[in-house]
C-alpha atoms as a PDB file:
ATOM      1  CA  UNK A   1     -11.288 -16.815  17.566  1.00  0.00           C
ATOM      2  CA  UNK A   2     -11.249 -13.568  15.637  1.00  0.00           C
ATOM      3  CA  UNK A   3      -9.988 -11.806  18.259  1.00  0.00           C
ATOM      4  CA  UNK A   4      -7.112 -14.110  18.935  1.00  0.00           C
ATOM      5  CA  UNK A   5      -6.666 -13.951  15.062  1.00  0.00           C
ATOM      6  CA  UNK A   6      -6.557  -9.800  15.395  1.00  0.00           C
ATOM      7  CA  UNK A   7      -4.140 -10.009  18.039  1.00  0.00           C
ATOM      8  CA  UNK A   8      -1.638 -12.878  16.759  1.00  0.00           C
ATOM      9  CA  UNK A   9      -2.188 -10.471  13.260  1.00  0.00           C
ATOM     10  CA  UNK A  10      -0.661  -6.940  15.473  1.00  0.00           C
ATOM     11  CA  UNK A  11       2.032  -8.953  17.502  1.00  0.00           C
ATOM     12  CA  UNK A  12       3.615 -10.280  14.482  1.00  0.00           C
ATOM     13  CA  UNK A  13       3.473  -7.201  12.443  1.00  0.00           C
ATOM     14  CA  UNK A  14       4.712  -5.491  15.581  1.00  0.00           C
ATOM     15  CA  UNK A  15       7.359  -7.960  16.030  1.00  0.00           C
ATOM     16  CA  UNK A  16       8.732  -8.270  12.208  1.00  0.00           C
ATOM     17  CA  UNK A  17       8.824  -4.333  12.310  1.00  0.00           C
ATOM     18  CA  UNK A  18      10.988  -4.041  14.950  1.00  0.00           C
ATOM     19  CA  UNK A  19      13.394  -7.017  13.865  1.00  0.00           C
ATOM     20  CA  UNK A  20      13.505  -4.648  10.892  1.00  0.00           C
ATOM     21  CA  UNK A  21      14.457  -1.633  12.163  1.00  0.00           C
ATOM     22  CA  UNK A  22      17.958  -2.427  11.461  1.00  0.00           C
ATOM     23  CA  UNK A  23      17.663  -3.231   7.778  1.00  0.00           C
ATOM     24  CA  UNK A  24      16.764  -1.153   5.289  1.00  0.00           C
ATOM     25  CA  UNK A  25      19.543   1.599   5.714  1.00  0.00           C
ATOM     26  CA  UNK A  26      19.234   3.310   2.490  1.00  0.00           C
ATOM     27  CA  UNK A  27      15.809   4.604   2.374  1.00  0.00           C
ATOM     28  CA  UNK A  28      16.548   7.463   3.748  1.00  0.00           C
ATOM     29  CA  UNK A  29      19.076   8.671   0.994  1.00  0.00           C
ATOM     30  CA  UNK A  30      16.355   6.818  -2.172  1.00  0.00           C
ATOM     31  CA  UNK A  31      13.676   9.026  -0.263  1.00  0.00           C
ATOM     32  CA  UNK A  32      16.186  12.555  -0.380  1.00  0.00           C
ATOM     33  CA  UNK A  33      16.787  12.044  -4.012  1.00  0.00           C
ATOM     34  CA  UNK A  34      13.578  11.257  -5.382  1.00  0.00           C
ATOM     35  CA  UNK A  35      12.143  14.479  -3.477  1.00  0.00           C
ATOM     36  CA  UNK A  36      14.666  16.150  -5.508  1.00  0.00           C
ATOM     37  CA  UNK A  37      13.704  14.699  -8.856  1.00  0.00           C
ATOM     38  CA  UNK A  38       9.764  15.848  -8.279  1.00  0.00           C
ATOM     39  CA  UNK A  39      10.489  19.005  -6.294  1.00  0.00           C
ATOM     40  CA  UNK A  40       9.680  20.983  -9.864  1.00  0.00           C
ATOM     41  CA  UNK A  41       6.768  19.253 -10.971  1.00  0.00           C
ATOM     42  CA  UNK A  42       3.249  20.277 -10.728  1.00  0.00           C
ATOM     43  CA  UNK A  43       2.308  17.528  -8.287  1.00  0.00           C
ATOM     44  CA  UNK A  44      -0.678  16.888  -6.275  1.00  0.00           C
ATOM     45  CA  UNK A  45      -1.429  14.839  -2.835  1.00  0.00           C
ATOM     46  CA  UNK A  46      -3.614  12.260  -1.718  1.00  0.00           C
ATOM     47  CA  UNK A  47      -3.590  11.272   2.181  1.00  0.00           C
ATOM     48  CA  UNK A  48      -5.456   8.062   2.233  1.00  0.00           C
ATOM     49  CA  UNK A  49      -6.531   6.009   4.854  1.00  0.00           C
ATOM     50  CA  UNK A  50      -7.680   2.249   4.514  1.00  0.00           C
ATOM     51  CA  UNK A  51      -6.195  -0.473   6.654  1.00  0.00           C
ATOM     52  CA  UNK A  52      -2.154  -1.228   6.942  1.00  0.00           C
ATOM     53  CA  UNK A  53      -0.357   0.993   5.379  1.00  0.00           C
ATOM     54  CA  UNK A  54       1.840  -1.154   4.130  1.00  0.00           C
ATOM     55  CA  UNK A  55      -0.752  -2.803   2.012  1.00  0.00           C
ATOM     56  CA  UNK A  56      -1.970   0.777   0.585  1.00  0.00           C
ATOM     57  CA  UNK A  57       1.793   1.651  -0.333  1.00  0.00           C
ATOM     58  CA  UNK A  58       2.602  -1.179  -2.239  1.00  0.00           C
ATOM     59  CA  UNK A  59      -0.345  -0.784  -4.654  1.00  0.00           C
ATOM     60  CA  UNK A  60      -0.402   2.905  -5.210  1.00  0.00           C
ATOM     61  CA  UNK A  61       3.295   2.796  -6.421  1.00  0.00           C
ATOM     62  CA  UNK A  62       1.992   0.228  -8.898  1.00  0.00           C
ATOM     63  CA  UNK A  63      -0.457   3.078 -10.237  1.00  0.00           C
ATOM     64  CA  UNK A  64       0.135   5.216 -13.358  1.00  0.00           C
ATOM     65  CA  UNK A  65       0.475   8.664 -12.830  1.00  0.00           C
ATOM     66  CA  UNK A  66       1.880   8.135  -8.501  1.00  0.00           C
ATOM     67  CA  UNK A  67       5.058   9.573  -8.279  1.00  0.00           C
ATOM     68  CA  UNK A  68       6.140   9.154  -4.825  1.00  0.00           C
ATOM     69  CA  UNK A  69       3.998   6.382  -2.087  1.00  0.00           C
ATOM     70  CA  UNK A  70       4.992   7.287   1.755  1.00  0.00           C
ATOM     71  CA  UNK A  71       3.720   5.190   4.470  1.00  0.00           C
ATOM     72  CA  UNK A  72       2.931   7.909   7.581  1.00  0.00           C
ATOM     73  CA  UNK A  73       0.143   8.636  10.458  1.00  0.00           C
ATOM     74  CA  UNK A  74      -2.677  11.265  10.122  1.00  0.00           C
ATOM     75  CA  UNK A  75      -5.538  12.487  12.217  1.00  0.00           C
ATOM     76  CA  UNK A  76      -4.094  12.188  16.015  1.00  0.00           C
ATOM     77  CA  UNK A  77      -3.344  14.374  18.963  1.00  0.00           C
ATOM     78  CA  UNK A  78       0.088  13.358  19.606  1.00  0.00           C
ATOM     79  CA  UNK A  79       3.387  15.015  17.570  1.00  0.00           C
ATOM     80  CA  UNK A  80       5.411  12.699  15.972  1.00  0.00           C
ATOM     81  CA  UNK A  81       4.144   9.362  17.424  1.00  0.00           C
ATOM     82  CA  UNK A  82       5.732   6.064  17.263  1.00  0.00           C
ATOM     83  CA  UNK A  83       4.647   3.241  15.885  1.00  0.00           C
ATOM     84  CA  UNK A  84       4.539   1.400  18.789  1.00  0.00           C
ATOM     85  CA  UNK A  85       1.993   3.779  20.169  1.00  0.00           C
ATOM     86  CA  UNK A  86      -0.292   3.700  17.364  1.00  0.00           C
ATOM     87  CA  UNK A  87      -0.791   0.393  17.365  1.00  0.00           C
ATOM     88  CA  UNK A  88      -1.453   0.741  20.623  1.00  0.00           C
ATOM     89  CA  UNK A  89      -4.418   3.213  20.227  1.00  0.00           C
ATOM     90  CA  UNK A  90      -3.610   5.460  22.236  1.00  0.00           C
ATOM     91  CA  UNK A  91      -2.443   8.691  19.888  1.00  0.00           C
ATOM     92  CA  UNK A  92      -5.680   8.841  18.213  1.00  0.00           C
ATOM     93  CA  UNK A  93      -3.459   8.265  14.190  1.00  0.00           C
ATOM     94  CA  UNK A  94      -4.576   6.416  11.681  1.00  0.00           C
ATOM     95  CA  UNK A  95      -2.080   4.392   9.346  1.00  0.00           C
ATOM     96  CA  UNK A  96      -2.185   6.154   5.790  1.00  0.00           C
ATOM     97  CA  UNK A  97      -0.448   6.719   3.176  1.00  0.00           C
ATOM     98  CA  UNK A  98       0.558  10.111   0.773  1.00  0.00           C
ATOM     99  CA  UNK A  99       0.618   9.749  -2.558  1.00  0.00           C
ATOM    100  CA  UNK A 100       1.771  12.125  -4.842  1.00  0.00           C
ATOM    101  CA  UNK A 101       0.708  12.073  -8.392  1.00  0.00           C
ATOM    102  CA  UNK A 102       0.697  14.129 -11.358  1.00  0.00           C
ATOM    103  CA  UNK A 103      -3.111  15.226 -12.286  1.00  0.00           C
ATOM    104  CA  UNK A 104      -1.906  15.365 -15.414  1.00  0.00           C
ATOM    105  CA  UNK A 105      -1.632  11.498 -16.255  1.00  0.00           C
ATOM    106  CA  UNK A 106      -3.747  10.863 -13.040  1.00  0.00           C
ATOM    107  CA  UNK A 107      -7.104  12.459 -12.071  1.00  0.00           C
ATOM    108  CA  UNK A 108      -7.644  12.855  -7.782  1.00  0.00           C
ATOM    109  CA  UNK A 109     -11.188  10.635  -8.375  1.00  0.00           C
ATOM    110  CA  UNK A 110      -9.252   8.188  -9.930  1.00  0.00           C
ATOM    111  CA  UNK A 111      -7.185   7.581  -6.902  1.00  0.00           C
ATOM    112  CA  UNK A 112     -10.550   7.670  -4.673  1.00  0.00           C
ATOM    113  CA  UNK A 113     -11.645   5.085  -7.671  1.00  0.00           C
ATOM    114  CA  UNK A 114      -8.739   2.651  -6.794  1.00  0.00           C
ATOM    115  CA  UNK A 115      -8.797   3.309  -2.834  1.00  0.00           C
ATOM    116  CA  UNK A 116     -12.476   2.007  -2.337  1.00  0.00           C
ATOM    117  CA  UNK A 117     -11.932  -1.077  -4.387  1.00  0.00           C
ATOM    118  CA  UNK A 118      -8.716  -2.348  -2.425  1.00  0.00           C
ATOM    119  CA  UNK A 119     -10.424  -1.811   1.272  1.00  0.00           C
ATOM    120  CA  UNK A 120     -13.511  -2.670   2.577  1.00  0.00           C
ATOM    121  CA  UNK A 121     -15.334   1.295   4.049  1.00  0.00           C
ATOM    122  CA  UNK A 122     -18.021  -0.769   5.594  1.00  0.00           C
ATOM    123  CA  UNK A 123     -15.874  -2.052   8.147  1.00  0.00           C
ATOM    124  CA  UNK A 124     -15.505   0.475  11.195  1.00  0.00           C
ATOM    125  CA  UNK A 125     -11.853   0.568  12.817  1.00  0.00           C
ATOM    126  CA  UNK A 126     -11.018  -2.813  10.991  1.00  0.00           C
ATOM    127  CA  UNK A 127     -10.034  -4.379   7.656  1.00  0.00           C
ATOM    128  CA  UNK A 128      -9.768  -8.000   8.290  1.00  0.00           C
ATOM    129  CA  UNK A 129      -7.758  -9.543  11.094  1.00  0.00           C
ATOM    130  CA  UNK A 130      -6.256  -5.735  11.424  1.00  0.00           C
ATOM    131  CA  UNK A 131      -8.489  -4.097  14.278  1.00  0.00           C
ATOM    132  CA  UNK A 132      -8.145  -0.734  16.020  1.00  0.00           C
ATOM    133  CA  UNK A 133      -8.764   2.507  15.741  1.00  0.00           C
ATOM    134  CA  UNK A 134      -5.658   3.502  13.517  1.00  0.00           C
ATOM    135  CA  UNK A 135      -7.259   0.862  10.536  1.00  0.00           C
ATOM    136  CA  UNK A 136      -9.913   3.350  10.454  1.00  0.00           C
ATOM    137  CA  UNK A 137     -11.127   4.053   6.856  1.00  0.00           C
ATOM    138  CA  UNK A 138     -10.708   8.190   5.769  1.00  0.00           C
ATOM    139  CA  UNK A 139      -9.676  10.860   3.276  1.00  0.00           C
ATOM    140  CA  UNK A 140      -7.600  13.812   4.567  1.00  0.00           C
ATOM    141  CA  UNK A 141      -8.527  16.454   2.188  1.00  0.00           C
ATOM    142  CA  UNK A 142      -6.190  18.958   1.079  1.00  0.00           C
ATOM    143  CA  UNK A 143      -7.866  21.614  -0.513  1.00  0.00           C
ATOM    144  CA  UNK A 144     -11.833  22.403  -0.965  1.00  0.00           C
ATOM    145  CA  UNK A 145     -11.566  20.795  -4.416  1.00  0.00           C
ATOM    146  CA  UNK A 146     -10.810  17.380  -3.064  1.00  0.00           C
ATOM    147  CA  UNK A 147     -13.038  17.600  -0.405  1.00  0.00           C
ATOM    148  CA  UNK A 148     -15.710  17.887  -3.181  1.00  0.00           C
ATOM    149  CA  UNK A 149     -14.657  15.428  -4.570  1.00  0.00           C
ATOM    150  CA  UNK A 150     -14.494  13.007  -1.931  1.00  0.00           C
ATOM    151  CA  UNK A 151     -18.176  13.713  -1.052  1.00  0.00           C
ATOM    152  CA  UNK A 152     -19.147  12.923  -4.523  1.00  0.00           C
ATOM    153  CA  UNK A 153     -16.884   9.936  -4.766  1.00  0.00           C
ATOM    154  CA  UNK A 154     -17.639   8.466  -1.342  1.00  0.00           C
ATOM    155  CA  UNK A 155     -21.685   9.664  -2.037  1.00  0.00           C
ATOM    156  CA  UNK A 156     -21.556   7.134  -5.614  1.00  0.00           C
ATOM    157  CA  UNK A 157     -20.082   4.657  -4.447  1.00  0.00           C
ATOM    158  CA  UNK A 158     -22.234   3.869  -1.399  1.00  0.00           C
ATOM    159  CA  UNK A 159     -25.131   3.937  -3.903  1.00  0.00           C
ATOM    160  CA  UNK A 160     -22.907   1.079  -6.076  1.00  0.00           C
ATOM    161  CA  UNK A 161     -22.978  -2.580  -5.329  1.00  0.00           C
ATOM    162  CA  UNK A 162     -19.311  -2.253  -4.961  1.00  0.00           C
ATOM    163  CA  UNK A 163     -19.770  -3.351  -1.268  1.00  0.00           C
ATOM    164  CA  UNK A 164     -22.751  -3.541   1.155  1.00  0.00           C
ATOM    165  CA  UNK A 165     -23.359  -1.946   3.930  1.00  0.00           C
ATOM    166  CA  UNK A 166     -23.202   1.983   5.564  1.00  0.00           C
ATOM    167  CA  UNK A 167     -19.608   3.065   4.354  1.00  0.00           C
ATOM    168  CA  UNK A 168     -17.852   4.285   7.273  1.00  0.00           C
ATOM    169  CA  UNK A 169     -15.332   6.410   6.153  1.00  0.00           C
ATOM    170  CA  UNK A 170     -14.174   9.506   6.965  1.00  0.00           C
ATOM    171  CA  UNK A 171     -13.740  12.744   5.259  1.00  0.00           C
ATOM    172  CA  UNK A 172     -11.512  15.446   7.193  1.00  0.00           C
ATOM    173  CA  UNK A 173      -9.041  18.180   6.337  1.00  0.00           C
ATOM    174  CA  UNK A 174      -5.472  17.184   6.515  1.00  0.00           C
ATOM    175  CA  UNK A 175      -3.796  16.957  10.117  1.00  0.00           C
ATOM    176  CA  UNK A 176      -1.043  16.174  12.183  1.00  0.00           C
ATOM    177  CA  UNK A 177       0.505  14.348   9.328  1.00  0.00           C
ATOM    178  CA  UNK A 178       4.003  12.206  10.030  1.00  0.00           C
ATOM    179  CA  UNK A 179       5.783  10.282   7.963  1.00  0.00           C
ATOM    180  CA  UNK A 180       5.920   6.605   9.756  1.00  0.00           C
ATOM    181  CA  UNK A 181       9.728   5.433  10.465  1.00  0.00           C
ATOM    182  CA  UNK A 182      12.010   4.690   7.949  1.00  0.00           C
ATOM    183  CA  UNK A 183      11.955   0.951   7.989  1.00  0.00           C
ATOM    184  CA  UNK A 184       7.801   1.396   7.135  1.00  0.00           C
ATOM    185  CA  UNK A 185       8.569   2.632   3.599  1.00  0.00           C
ATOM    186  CA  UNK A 186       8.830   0.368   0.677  1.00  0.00           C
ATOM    187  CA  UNK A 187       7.964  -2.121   2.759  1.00  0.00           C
ATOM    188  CA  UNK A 188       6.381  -5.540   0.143  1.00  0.00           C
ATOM    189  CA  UNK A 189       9.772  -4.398  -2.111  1.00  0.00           C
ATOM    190  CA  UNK A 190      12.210  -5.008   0.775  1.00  0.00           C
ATOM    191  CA  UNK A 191      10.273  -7.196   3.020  1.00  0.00           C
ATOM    192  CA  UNK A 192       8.337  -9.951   0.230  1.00  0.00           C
ATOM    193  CA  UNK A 193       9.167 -13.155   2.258  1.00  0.00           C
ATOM    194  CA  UNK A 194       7.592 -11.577   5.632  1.00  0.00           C
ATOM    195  CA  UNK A 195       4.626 -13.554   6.995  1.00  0.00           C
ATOM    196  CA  UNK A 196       2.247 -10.483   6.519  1.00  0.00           C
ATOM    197  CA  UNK A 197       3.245  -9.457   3.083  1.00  0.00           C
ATOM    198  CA  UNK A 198       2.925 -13.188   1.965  1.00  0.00           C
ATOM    199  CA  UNK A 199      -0.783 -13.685   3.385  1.00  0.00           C
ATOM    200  CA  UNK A 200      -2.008 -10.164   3.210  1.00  0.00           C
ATOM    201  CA  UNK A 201      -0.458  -7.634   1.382  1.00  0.00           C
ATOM    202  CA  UNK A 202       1.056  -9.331  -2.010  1.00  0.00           C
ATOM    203  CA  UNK A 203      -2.345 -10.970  -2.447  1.00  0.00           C
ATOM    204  CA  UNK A 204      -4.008  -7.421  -2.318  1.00  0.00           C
ATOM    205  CA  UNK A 205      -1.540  -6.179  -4.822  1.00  0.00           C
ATOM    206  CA  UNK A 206      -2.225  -9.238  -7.204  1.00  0.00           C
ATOM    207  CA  UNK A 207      -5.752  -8.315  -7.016  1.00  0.00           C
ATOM    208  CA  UNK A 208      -5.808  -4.749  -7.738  1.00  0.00           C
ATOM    209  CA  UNK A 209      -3.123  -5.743 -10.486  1.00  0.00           C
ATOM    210  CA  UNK A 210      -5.943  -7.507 -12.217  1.00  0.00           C
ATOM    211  CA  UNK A 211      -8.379  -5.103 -11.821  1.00  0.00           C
ATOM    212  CA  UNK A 212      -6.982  -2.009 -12.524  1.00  0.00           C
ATOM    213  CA  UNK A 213      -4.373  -3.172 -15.202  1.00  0.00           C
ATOM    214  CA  UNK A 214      -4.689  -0.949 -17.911  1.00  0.00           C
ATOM    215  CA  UNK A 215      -3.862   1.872 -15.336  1.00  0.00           C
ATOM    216  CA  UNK A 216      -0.440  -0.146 -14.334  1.00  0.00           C
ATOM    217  CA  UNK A 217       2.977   1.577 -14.763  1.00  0.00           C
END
């Protein structure tokens, strides 16, 4: 049954993204001028891996301090790969997200705070009905300072009772990172009525909302 689950769970996320494809024409141009608006700051990047991407995106932009969520693939073999084929586990990508914040108002263990309470690590290659390799949990470092602090943050919170069981997360300098296609990004703002975001991903957000709200925007 859970496998039927995990597959009825990829064919209709595979499905509503393509029947979206077409929508969704202006992210491109939101995208261009919001790079412009942080281009001068003194920004910093997270690459985060933890299960859809879509769910990850739509509760880091909810985060104080996140300037910019994008939805993209990290940590495969193949340039530029389709979505399509990452699903299909075949590129060797997992689903992440980037999110750039300003240390200032945000701290980098802060982020790692927020990522291990909205996915489960103990899963390997799965976070609920979602299975595969590209639902794998991991942090892409991007500097020796965050991989330090990723190996502190992952090493205290396996000793927590946050969740049981041997975290299986990886840690890993940043690679082969792509932005996922267009109709990917800002995906719970444009797409709320979607079967997915309805069962899945606005429950996620509601939770973290109520967890982490005095760090809300």
């Amino acid at each position: 049954m859970a496998v039927i689950m995990a597959s009825m769970s990829f064919i209709n996320r595979l499905y509503e993204s393509e029947k979206n494809q077409v929508m969704n024409t202006n992210v491109n141009n939101e995208k261009q001028v919001q790079s412009k608006e942080i281009a001068n700051k003194n920004l910093e990047v997270a690459t985060l891996a933890g299960g859809c991407f879509w769910c990850l995106e739509a509760v880091f932009k909810e985060l104080a301090g996140v300037v910019a969520v994008e939805s993209g693939y990290a940590g495969g073999q193949v340039k530029n790969p389709s979505y399509k084929a990452v699903c299909g586990g075949t590129t060797g990508h997992a689903e992440v997200v980037k999110v750039t914040f300003d240390p200032v108002e945000i701290a980098y263990s802060d982020i790692l705070t927020v990522f291990w309470h909205i996915h489960d690590p103990t899963t390997l290659n799965r976070q609920g009905n979602d299975i595969g390799t590209q639902y794998r949990s991991a942090i892409y470092y991007h500097s020796p300072a965050q991989k330090t602090a990723a190996e502190q943050s992952l090493k205290e919170y396996e000793t927590s009772d946050l969740w049981v069981g041997k975290y299986t997360t990886e840690i890993t300098e940043i690679n082969n990172y792509y932005p996922a296609e267009d109709y990917h990004q800002d995906y719970l703002e444009l797409n709320p009525n979607q079967p997915y975001c309805v069962a899945v991903v606005s429950p996620k957000v509601q939770k973290f909302k109520k967890k982490f709200k005095e760090q809300l925007k």
